[in-house]
N, C-alpha and C. Protein backbone atom coordinates (compact mmCIF):
# COMPACT_ATOMS: atom_id res chain seq x y z
N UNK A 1 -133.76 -216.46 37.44
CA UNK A 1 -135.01 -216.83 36.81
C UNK A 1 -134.95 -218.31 36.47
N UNK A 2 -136.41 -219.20 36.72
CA UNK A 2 -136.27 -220.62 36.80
C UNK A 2 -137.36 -220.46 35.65
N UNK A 3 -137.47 -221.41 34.81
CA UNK A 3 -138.84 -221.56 34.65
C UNK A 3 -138.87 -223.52 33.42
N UNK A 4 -139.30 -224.14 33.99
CA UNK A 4 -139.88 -225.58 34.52
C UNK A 4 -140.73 -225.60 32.97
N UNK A 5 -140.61 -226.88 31.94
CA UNK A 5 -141.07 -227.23 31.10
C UNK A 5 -141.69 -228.75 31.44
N UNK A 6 -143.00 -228.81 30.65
CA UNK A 6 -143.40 -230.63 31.02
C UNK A 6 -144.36 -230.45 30.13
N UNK A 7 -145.10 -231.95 29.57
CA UNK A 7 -145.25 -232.26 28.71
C UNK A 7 -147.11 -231.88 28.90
N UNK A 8 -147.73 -231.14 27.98
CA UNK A 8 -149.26 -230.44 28.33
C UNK A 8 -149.85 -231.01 26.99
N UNK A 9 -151.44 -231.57 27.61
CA UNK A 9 -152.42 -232.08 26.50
C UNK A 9 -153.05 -230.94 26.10
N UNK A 10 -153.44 -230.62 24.60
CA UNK A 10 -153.82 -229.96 24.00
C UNK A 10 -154.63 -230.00 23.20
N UNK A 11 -155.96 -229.75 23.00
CA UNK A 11 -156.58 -230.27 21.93
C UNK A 11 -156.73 -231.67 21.71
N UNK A 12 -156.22 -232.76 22.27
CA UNK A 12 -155.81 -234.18 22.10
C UNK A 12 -154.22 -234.57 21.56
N UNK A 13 -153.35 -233.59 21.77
CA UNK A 13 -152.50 -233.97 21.52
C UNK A 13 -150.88 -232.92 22.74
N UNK A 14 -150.45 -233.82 22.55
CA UNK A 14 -149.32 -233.38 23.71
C UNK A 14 -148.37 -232.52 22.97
N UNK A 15 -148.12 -231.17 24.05
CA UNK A 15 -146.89 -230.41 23.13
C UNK A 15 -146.37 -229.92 24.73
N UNK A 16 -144.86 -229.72 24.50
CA UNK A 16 -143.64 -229.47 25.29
C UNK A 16 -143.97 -227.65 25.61
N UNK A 17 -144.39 -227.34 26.76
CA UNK A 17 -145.00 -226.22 27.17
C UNK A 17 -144.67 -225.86 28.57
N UNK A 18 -143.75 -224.14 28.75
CA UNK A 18 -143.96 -224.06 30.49
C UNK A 18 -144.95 -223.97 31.04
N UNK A 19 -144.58 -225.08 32.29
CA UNK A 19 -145.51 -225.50 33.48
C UNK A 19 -145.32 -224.57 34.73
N UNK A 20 -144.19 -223.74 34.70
CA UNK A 20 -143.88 -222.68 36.51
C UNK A 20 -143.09 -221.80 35.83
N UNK A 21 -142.74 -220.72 36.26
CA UNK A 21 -142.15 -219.63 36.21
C UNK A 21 -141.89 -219.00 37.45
N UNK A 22 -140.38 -218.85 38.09
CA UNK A 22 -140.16 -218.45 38.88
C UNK A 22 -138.88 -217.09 38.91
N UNK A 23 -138.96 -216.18 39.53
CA UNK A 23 -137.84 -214.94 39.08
C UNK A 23 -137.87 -214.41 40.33
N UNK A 24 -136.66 -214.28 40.99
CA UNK A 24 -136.21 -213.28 42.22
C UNK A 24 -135.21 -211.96 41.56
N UNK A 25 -136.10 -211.13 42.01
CA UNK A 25 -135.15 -209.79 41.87
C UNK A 25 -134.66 -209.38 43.34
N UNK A 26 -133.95 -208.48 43.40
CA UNK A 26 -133.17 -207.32 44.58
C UNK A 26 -133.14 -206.10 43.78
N UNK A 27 -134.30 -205.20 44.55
CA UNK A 27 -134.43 -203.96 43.62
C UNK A 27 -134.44 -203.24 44.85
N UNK A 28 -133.55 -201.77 44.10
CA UNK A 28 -133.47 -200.50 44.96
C UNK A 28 -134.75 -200.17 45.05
N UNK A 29 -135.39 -199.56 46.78
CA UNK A 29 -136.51 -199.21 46.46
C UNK A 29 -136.31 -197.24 46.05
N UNK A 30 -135.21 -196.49 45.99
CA UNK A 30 -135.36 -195.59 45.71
C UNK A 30 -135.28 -195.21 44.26
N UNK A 31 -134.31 -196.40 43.89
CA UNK A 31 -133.99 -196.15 42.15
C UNK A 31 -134.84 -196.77 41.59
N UNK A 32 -135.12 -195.53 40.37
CA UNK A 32 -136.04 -196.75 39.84
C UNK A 32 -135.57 -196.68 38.74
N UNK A 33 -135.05 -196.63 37.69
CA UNK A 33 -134.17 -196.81 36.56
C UNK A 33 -132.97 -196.42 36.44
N UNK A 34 -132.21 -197.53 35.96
CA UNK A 34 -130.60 -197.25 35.76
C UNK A 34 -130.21 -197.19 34.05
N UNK A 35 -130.47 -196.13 32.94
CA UNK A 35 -130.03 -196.87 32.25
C UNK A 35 -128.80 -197.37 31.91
N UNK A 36 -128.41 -197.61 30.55
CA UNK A 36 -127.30 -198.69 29.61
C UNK A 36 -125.60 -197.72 30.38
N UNK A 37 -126.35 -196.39 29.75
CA UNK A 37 -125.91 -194.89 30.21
C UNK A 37 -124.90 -194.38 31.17
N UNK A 38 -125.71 -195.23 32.65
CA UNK A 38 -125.54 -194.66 33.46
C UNK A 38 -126.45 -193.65 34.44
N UNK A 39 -127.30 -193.09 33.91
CA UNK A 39 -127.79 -191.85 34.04
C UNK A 39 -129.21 -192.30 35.10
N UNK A 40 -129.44 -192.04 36.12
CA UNK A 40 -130.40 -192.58 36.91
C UNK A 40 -131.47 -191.55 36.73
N UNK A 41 -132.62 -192.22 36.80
CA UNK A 41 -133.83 -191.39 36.92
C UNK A 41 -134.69 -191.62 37.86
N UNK A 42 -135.00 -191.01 38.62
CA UNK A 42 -135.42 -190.59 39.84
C UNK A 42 -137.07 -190.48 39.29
N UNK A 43 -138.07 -190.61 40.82
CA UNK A 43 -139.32 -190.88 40.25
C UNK A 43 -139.55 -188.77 40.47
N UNK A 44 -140.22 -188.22 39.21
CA UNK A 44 -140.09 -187.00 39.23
C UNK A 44 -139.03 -186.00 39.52
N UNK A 45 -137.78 -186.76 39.26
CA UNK A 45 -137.02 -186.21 39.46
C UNK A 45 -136.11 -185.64 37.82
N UNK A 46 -134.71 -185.11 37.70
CA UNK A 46 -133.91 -184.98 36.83
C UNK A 46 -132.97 -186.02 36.38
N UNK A 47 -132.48 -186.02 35.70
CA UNK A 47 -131.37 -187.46 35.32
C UNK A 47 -130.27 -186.80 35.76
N UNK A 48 -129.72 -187.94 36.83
CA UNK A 48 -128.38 -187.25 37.37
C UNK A 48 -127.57 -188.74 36.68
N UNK A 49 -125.90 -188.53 36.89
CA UNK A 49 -124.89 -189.38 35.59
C UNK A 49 -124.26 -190.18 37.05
N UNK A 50 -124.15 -191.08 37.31
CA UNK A 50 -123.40 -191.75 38.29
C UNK A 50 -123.35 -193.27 37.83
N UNK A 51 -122.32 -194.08 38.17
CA UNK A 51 -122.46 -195.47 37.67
C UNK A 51 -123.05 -196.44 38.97
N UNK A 52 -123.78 -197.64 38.31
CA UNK A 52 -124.31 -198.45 38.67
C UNK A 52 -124.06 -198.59 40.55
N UNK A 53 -123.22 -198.91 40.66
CA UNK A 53 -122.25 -199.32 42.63
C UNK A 53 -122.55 -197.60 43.29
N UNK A 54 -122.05 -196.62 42.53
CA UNK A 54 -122.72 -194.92 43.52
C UNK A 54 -124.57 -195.09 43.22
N UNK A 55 -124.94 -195.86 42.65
CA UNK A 55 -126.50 -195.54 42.87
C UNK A 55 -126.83 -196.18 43.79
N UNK A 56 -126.39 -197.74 43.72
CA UNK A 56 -126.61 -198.38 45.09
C UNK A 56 -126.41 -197.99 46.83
N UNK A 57 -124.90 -197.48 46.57
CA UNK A 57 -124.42 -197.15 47.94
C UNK A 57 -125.19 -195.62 48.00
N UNK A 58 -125.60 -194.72 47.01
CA UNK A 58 -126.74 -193.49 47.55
C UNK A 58 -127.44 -194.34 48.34
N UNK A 59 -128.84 -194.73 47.59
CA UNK A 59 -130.04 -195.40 48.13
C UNK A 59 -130.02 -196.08 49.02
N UNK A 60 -129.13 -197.42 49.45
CA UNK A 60 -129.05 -198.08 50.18
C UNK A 60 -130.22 -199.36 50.30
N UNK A 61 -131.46 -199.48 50.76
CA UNK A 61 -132.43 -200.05 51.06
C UNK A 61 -132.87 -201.25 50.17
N UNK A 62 -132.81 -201.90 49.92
CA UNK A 62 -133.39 -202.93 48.96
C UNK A 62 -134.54 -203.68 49.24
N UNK A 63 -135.12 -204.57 47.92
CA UNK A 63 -136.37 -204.98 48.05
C UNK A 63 -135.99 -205.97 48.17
N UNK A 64 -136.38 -207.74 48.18
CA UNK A 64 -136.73 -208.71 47.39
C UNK A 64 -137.74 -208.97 46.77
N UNK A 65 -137.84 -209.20 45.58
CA UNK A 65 -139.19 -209.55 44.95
C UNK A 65 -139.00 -210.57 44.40
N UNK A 66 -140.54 -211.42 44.33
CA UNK A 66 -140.66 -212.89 44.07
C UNK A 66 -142.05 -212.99 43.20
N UNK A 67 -141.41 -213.62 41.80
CA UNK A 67 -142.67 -213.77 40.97
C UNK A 67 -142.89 -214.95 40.70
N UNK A 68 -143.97 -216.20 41.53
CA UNK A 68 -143.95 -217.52 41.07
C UNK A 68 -145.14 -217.46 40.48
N UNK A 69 -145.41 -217.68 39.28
CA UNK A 69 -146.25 -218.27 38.27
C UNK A 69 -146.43 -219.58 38.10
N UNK A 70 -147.49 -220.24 37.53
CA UNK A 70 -148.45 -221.57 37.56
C UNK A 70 -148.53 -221.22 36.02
N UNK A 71 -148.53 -221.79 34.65
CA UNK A 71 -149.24 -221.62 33.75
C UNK A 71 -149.72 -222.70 33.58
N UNK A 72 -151.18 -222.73 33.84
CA UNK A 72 -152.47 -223.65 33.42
C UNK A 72 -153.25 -223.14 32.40
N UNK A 73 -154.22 -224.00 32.13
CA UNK A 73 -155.54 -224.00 30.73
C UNK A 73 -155.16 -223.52 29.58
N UNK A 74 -154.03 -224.23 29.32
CA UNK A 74 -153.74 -223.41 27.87
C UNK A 74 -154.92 -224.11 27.09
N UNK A 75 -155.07 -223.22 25.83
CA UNK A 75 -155.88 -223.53 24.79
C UNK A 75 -155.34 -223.49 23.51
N UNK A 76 -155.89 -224.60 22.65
CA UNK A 76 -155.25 -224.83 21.09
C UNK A 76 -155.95 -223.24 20.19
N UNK A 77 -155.28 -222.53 19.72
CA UNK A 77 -155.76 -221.44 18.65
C UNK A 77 -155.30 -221.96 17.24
N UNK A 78 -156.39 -221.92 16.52
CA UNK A 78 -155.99 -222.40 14.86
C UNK A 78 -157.13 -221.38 14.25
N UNK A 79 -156.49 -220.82 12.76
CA UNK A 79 -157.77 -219.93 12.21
C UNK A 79 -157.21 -221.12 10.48
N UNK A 80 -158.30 -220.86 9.76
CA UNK A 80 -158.10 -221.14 8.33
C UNK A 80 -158.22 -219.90 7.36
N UNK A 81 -156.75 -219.50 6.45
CA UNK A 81 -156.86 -218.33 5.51
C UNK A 81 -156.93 -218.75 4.33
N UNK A 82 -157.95 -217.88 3.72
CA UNK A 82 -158.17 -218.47 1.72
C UNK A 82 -157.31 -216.70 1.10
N UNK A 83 -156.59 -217.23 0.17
CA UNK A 83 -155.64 -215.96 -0.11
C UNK A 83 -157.01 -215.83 -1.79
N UNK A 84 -156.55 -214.78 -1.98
CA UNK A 84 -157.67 -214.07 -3.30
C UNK A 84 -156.67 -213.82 -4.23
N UNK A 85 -156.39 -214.06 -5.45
CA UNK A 85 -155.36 -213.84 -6.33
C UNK A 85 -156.46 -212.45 -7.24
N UNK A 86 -155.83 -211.63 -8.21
CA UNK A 86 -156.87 -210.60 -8.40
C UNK A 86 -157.79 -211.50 -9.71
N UNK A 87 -157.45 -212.77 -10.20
CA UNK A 87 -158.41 -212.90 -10.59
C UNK A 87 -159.88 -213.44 -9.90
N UNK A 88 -159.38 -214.29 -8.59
CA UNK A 88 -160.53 -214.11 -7.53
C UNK A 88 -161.64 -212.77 -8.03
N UNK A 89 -160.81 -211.85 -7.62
CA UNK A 89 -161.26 -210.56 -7.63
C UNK A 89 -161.96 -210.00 -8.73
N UNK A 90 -161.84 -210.39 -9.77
CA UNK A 90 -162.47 -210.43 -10.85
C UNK A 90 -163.68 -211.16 -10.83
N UNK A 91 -163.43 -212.50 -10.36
CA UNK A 91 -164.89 -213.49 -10.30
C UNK A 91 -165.91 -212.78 -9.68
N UNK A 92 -165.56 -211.94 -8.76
CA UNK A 92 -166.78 -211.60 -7.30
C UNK A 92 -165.91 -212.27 -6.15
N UNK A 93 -164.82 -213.00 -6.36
CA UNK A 93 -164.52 -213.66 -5.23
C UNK A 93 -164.98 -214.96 -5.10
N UNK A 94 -165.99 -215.40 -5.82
CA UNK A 94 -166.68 -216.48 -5.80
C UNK A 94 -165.46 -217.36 -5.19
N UNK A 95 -166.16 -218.55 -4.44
CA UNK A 95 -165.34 -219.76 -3.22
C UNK A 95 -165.41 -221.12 -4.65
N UNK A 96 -164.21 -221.72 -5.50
CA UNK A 96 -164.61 -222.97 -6.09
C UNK A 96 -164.72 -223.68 -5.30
């Protein structure tokens, strides 16, 4: 996994933000989960117990997969919060 930082205008002001995102996997196409475990789970299948290298050499077949991402148009988000103490709450809330 790569992923590429550079300098993005915002609102009028510059902040240090990823610009690419890149990730190659090699995925079994028969396995589809290995867990922590051991224990493979099969799509509709039962959990059978074998370690990581016997799941591979079962299945055999592999994928490559390639995820390149662009992140553009970011946008500035800002909200403003007024906190109410309970004597607020007493006033009506009234805003001084």
């Amino acid at each position: 996994m790569m992923v590429e930082y550079g300098r993005v205008q915002i609102g009028g002001m510059s902040y240090i933000c990823p610009t690419r995102s890149v990730a190659i996997v090699v995925a079994d196409q028969q396995l589809q989960k290995l867990s922590s475990t051991g224990q493979v789970l099969r799509g509709g299948g039962t959990p059978q117990m074998m370690s990581g290298q016997q799941a591979r050499r079962e299945s055999g077949s592999t994928q490559t997969l390639l995820n390149d991402v662009a992140f553009e148009h970011y946008h500035l988000l800002r909200s403003e919060t007024r906190m109410l103490t309970g004597a607020d709450l007493n006033d009506g809330g009234s805003t001084p």
